[in-house]
Protein backbone atom coordinates (compact mmCIF):
# COMPACT_ATOMS: atom_id res chain seq x y z
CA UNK A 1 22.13 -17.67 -20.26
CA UNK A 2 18.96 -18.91 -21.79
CA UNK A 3 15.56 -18.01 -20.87
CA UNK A 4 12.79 -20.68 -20.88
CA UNK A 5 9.15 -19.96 -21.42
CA UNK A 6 8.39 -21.86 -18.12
CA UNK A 7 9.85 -22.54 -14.60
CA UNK A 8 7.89 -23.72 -11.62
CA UNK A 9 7.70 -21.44 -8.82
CA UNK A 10 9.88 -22.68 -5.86
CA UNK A 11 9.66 -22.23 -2.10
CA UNK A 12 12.01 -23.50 0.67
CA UNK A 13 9.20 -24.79 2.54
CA UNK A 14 8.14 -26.91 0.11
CA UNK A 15 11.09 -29.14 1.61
CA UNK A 16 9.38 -28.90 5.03
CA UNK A 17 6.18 -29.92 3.76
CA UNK A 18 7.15 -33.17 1.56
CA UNK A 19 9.30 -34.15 5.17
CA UNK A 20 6.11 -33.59 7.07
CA UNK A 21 4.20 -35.54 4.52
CA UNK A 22 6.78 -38.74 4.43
CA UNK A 23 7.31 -38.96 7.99
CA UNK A 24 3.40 -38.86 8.83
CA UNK A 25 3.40 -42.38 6.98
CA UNK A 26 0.12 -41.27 4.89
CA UNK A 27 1.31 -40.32 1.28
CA UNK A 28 -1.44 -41.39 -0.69
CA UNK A 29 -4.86 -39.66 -0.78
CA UNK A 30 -7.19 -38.57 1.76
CA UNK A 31 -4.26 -37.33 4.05
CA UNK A 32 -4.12 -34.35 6.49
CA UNK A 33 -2.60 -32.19 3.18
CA UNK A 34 -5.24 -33.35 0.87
CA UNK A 35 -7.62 -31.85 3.13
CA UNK A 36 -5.65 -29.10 4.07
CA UNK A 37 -5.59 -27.78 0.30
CA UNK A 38 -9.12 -28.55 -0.31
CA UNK A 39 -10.32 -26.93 2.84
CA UNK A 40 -7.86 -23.46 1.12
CA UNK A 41 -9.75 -23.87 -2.24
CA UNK A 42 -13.23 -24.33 -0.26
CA UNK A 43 -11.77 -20.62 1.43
CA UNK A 44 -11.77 -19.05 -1.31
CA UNK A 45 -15.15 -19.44 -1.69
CA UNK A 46 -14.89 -20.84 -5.35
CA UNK A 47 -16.85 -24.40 -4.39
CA UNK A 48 -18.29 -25.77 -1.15
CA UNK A 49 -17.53 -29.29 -2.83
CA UNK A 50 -13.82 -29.93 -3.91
CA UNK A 51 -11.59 -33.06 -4.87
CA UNK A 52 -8.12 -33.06 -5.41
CA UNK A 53 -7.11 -35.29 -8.63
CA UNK A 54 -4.28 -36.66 -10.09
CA UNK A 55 -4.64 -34.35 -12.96
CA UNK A 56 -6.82 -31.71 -14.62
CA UNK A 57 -7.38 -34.36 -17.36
CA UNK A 58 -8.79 -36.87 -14.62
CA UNK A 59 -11.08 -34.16 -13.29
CA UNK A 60 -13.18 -34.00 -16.54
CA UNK A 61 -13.05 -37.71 -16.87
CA UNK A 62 -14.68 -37.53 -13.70
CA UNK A 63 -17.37 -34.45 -15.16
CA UNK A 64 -17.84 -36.95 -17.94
CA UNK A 65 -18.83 -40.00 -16.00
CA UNK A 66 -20.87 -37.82 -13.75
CA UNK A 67 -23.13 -36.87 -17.04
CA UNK A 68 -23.86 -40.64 -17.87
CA UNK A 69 -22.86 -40.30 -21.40
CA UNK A 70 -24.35 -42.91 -23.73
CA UNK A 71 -25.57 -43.27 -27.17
CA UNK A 72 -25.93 -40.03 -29.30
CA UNK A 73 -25.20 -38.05 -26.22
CA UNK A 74 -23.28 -34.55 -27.33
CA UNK A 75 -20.69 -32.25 -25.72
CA UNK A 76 -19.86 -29.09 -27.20
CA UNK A 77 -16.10 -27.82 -26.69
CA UNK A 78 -14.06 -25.06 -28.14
CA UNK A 79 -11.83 -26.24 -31.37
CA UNK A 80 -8.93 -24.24 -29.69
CA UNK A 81 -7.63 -25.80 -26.58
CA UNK A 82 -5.95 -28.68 -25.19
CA UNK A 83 -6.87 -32.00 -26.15
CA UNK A 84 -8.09 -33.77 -22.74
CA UNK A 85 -10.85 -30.58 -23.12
CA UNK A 86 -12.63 -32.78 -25.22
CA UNK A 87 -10.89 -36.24 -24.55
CA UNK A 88 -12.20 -36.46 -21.36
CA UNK A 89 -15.66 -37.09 -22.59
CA UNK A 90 -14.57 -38.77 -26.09
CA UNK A 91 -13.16 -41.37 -23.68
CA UNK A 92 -16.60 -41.66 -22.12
CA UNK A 93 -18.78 -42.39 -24.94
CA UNK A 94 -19.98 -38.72 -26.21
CA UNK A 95 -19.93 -36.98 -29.97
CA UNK A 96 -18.05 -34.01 -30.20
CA UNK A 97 -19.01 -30.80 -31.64
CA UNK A 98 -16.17 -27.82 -32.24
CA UNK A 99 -17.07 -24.43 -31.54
CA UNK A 100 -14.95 -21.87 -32.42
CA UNK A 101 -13.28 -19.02 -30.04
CA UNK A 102 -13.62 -15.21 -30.47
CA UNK A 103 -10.14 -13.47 -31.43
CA UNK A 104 -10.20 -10.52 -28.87
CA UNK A 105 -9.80 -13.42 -25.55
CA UNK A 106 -9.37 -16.47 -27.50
CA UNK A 107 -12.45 -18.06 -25.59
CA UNK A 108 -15.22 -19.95 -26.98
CA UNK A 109 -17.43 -17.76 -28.99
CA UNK A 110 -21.08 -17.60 -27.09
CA UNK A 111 -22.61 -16.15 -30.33
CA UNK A 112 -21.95 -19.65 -32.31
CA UNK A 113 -22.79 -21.78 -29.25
CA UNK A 114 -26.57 -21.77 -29.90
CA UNK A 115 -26.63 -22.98 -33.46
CA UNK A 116 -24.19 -25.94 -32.03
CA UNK A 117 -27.31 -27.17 -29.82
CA UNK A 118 -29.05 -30.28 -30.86
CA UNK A 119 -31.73 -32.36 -28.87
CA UNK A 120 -28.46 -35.12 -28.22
CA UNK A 121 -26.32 -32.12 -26.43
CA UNK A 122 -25.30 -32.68 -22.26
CA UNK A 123 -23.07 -29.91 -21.45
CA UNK A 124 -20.89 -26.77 -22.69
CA UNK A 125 -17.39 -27.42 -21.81
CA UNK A 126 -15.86 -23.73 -21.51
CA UNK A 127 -11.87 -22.78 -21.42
CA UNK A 128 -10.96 -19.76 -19.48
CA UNK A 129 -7.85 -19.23 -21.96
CA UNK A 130 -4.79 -17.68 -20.56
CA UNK A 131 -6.88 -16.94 -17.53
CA UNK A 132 -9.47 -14.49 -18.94
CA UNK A 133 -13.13 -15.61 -18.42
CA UNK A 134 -15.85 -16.29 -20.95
CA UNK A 135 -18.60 -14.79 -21.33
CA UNK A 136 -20.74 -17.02 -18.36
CA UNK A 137 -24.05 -14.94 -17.91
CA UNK A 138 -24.55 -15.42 -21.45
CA UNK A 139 -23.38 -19.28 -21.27
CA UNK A 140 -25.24 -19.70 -18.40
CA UNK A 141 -28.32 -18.78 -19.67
CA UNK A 142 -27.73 -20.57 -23.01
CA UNK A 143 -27.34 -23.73 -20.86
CA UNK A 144 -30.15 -23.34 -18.50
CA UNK A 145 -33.14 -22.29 -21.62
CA UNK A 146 -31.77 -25.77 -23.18
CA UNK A 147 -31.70 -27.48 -19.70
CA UNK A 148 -27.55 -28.94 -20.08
CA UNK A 149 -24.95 -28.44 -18.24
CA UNK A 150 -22.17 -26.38 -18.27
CA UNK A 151 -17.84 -27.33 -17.36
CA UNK A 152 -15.88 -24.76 -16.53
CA UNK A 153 -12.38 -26.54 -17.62
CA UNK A 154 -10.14 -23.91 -15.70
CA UNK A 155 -6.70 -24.98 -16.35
CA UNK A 156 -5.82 -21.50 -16.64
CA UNK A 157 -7.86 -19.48 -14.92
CA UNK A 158 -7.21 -20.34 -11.03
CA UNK A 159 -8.09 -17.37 -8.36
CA UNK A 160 -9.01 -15.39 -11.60
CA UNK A 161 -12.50 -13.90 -11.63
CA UNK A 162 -15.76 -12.83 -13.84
CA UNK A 163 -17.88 -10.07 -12.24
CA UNK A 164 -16.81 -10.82 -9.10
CA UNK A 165 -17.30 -14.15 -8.98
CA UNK A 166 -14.03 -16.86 -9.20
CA UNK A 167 -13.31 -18.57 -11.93
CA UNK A 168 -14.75 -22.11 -11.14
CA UNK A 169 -17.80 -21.17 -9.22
CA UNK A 170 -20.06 -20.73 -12.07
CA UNK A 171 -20.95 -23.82 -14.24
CA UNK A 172 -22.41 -27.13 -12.91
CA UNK A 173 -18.54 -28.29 -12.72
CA UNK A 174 -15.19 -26.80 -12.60
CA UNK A 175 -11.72 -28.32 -12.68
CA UNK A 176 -8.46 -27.10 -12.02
CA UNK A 177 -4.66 -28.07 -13.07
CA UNK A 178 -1.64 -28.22 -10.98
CA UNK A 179 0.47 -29.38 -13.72
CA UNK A 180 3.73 -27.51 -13.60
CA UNK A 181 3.22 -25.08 -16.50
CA UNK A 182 0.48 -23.77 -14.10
CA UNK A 183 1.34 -20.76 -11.61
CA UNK A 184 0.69 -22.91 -8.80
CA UNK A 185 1.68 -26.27 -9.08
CA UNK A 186 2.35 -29.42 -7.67
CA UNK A 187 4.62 -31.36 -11.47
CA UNK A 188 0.82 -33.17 -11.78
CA UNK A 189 -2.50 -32.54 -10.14
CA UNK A 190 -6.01 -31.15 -10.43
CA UNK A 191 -9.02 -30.76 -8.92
CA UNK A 192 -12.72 -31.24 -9.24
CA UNK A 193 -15.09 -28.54 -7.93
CA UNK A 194 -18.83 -29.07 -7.85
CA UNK A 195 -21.61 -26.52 -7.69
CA UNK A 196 -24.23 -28.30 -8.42
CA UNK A 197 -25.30 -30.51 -5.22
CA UNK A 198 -26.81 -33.00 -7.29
CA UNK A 199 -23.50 -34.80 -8.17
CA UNK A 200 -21.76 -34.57 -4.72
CA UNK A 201 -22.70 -37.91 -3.43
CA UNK A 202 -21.53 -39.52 -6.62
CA UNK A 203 -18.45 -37.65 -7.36
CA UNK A 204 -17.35 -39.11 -4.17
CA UNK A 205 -18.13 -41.93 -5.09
CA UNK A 206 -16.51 -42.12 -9.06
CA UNK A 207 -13.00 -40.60 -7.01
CA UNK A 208 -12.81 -44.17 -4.63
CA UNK A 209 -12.76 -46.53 -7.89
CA UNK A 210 -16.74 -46.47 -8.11
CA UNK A 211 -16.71 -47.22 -4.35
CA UNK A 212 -19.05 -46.51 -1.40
CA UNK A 213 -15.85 -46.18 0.89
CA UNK A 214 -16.48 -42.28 1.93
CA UNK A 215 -19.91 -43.09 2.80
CA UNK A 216 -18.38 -46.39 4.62
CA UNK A 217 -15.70 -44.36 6.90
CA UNK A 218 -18.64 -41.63 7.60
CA UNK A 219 -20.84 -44.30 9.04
CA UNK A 220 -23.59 -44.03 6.32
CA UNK A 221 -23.65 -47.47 4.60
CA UNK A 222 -22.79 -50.98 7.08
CA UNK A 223 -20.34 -52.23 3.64
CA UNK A 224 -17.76 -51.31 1.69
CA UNK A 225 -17.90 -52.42 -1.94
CA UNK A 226 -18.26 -51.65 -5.32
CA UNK A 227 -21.35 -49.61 -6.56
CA UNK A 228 -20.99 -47.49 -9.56
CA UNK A 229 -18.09 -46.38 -12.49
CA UNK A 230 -15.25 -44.87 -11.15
CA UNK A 231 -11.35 -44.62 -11.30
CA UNK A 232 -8.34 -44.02 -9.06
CA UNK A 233 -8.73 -39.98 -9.06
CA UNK A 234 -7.29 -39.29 -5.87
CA UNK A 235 -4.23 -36.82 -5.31
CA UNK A 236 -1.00 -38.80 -3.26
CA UNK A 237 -0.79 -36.58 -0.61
CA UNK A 238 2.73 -36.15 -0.63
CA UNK A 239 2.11 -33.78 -3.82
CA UNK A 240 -0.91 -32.55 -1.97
CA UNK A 241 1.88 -31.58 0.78
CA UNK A 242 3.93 -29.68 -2.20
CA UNK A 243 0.68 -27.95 -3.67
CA UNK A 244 -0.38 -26.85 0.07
CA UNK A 245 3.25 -25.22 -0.10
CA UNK A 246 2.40 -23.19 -3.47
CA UNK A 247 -1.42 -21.94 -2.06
CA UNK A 248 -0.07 -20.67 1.14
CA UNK A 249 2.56 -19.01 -1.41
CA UNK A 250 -0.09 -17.78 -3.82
CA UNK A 251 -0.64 -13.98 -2.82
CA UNK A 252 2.84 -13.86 -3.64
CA UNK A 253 3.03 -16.27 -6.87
CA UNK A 254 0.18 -14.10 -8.24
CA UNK A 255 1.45 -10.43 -7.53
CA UNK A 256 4.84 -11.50 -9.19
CA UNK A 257 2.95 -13.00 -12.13
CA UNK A 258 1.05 -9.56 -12.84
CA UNK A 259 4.31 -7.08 -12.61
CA UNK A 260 5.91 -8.88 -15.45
CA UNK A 261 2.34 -9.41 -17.15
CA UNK A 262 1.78 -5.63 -16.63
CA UNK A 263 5.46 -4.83 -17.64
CA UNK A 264 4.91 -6.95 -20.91
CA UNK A 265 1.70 -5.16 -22.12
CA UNK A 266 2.58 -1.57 -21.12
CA UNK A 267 6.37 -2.08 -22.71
CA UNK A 268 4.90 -3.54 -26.34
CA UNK A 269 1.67 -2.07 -26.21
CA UNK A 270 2.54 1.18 -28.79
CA UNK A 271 5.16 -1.33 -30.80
CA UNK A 272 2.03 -4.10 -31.10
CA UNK A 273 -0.17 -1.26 -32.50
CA UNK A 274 2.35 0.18 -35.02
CA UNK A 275 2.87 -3.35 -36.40
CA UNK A 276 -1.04 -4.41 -36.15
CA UNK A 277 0.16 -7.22 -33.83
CA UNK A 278 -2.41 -7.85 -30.99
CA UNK A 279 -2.17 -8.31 -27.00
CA UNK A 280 -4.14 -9.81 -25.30
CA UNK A 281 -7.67 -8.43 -24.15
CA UNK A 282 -8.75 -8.83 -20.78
CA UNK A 283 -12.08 -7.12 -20.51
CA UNK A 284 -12.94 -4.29 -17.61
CA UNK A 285 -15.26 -6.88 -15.85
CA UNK A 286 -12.83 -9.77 -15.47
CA UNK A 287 -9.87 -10.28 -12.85
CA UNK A 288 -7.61 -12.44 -14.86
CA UNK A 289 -5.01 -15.08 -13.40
CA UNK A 290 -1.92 -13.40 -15.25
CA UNK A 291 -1.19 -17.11 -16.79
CA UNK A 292 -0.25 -16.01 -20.24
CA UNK A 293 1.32 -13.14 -21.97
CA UNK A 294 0.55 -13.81 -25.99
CA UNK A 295 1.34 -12.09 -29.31
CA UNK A 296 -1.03 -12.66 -32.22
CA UNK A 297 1.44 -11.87 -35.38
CA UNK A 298 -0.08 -10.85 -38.52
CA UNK A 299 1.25 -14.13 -40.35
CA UNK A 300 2.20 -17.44 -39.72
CA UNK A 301 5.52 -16.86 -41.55
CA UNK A 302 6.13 -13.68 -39.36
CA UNK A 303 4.96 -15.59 -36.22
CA UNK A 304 7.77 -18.06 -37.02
CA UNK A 305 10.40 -15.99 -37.88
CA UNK A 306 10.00 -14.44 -34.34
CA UNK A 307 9.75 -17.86 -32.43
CA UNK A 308 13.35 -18.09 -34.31
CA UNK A 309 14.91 -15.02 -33.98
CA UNK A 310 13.53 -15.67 -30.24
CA UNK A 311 15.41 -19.07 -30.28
CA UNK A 312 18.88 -17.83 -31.61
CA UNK A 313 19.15 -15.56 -28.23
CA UNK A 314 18.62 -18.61 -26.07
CA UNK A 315 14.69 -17.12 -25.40
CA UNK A 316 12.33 -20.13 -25.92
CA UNK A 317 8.24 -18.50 -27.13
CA UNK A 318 6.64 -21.15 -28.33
CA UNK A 319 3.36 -21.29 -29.90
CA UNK A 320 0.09 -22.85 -28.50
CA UNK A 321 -2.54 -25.32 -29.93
CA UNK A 322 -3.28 -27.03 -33.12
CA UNK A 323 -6.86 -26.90 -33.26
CA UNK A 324 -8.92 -29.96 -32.38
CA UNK A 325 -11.26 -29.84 -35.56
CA UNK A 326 -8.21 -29.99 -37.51
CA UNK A 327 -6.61 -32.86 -35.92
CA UNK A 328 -5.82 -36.41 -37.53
CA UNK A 329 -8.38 -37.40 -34.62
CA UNK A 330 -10.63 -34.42 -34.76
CA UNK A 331 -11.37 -34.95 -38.38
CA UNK A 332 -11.55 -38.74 -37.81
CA UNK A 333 -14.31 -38.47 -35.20
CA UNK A 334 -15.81 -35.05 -36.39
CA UNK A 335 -19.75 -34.96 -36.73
CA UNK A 336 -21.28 -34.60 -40.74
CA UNK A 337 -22.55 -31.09 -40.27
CA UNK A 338 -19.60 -29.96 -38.24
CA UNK A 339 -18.62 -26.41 -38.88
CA UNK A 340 -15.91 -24.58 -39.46
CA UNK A 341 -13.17 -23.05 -37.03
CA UNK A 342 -11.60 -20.33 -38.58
CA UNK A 343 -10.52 -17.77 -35.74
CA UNK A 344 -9.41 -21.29 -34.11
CA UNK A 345 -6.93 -21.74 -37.15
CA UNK A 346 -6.05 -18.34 -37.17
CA UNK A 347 -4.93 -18.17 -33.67
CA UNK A 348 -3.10 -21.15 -34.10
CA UNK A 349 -0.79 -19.87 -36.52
CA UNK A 350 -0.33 -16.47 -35.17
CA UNK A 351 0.29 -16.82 -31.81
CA UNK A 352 3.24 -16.56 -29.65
CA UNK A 353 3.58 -17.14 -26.22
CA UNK A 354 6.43 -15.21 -24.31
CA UNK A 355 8.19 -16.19 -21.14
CA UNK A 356 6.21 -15.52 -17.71
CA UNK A 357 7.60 -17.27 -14.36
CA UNK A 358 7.81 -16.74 -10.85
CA UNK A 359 11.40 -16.41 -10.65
CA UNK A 360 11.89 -14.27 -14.04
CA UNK A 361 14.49 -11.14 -13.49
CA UNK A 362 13.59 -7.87 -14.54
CA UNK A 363 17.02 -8.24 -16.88
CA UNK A 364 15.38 -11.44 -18.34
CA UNK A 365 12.36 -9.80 -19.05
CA UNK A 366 13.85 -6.78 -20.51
CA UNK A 367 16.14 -8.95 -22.91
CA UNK A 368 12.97 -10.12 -24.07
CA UNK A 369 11.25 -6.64 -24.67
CA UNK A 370 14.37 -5.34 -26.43
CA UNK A 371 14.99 -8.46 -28.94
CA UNK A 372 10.82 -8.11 -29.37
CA UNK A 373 10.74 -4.18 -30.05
CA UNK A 374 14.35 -4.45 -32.38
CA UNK A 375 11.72 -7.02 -34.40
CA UNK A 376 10.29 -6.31 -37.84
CA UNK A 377 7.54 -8.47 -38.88
C-alpha cells in the first residue's frame, strides 16, 4: 500500500456542515460560516481584523494593493519559497529583491535584510517555513528604523507561535492558506489578517471588487458603488462551512501532527548525526505548527537517490522549492545589483520532505523510519 506525502485531514462532520451550508441558500461569501471562522481566528487572538480569501495567494494580492505600489516601489522576499510570495506584488507593479534564508530554519536571513534596503523599499515579506518563525523582534525593528512595512506570509505557520505571540500577529499584515497541503484546510482558501488599523477600512473595501458595499450594508455611506482597486477575494461560504469543520477539529489536527513530528525527529535524530544529514531546528523560543518534517542530505545526488529508493517502496518524499532568484522569471525580472542566494540553492537541492498527515498509522510511519535508517547516503 503506498504512502503519500500528503492527505487532508477528514472529519464526519464536515458532511453536516457543507448540508447546513447548501440548505441555508447562502454559499457564497459573507455567510453565517464565513463569520463563524473568522470570529475562531479573531479567538485566538492572532488579529482583531480578519478576511477569509479564496486563497493564500489572493491574500497578498490584497497586502500588495493595500501598499499602493507604483513606480520604483521595492519589496524584499526570501529567494526560497513559493512563488505567489513574491508574485503577489510582481503582479502589482513592485521590483523584487531576493534575500536569502539561514540554513538552521530555512527562514529569511535577518542579517542580509539590511543591506537589501534601498530608499524605493515598501515592505519585508517574511515566510514562517515549515511552521518555525523568523526572527520578528529583529525584523520588526529593521522595518520600523526604515519606516516599511512588514507581511507575515504564513502559509505554514498557522496557530504556531514566536515568544508567545501567534504566528500572524506580528507584522503590519499576515495571511494564511487553507489549501489542502495545509493541516487545516478547506482544497482552497486563505485569509487576510490585519494589525495595523490603518488598512482596515480599505481592505474591506479591495475584498468587495474595490466596492463601498460593507460600509453600504453597515449604514455608513447612502450608495453603493465603485471606489477604489479591488478583486473578488471573498471565501464561498460553503468551503467556509468545510474550514469551520477543520478549526473546531484543530486541537486534535495539531496534537496528531506533533506525535508523528516528534516520532520522526527522536527516531532519526542519532542516524541524521552519524551521516551529517540535518533536521530541522526549531528554536527554544518558538511553538512551531508541526507542518513539515525535512531532511537536508549532504548532496543533491544523495538527496535523489533517497527520493528514489523512497519511491520504489510506494513512499512518495518529494523535495521543495526551486529558488525564485534562479527562476526563468526570477532572472528575467531580477534587479542589476541583485545578490546572490546560496543557502537558498543549497536547500533546494538537499532537501527532502517526508510524509506527515492526519490520518498517518504508526505502521506507515515506521515503514518510513526503517527504509530511512536501512539508507546509506
Amino acid at each position: 500500500m503506498s504512502i503519500p506525502f500528503n492527505k487532508p485531514a477528514f472529519f464526519e462532520s464536515s458532511i453536516d456542515s457543507l448540508q447546513l451550508s447548501l440548505r441555508s441558500g447562502n454559499i457564497s461569501g459573507r455567510g453565517s460560516y464565513t463569520k463563524k471562522c473568522e470570529d475562531w481566528l479573531k479567538d485566538r487572538g492572532i488579529s482583531e481584523n480578519v478576511l477569509l480569501s479564496t486563497s493564500c495567494t489572493h491574500a497578498l494580492e490584497a497586502c500588495a494593493l493595500l501598499l499602493n505600489l507604483s513606480g520604483d516601489d521595492e519589496i524584499i522576499v526570501p529567494s526560497y519559497t513559493f512563488v505567489t510570495s513574491a508574485l503577489a506584488f510582481l503582479l502589482h507593479g513592485a521590483n523584487l529583491r531576493f534575500c536569502d534564508i539561514r540554513m538552521d530554519t530555512l527562514n529569511i536571513d535577518e542579517r542580509l535584510i539590511e543591506q537589501q534596503i534601498t530608499k524605493n523599499t515598501k515592505a519585508i515579506v517574511v515566510v514562517h517555513y515549515a511552521g518555525v518563525a523568523c526572527e520578528m523582534d529583529k525584523i520588526m525593528e529593521i522595518a520600523k528604523q526604515n519606516n516599511i512595512a512588514v507581511i507575515e506570509d504564513n502559509a505554514h505557520g498557522l496557530l504556531g507561535k514566536y515568544k508567545g505571540r501567534y504566528l500572524g500577529s506580528i507584522g503590519d499584515l499576515s495571511t494564511a492558506s487553507f489549501h489542502e497541503t495545509k493541516n487545516i484546510s478547506c482544497g482552497e482558501g486563505g485569509a487576510l489578517f490585519i494589525n495595523n488599523s490603518e488598512y482596515v477600512d480599505r481592505a474591506h473595501i479591495i475584498f468587495e471588487k474595490g466596492t463601498n458595499r460593507m460600509q453600504f450594508i453597515n449604514g455608513f455611506a447612502d450608495k453603493y458603488t465603485w471606489v477604489d482597486k479591488g478583486s473578488s477575494y471573498i471565501l464561498s461560504d460553503l468551503l467556509s462551512a468545510l474550514l469551520h469543520s477543520q478549526l473546531i477539529n484543530s486541537f486534535k489536527i495539531q496534537k496528531t501532527r506533533e506525535r508523528l513530528w516528534n516520532t520522526y525527529f527522536s527516531s532519526l535524530e542519532n542516524w541524521a548525526s552519524s551521516k551529517s544529514i540535518l533536521l530541522p531546528t526549531v528554536p527554544q523560543y518558538c511553538d512551531q505548527s508541526f507542518h513539515m518534517f525535512y531532511l537536508i542530505l549532504p548532496t543533491n545526488e544523495s538527496r535523489n537517490r533517497l527520493i528514489k529508493y523512497l519511491g520504489d517502496s510506494d513512499i512518495t518524499a518529494p523535495f521543495h522549492y526551486l529558488p525564485l532568484d534562479q527562476s526563468p522569471m526570477g532572472q528575467k525580472i531580477k534587479m542589476k545589483d541583485q545578490i546572490q542566494c546560496p543557502i537558498s540553492s543549497k536547500a533546494s537541492q538537499q532537501i527532502i520532505r517526508l510524509p506527515l498527515y492526519y490520518d498517518m498509522t504508526e505502521d506507515d510511519q515506521s515503514k518510513v523510519i526503517n527504509l530511512i535508517l536501512s539508507y546509506e547516503p
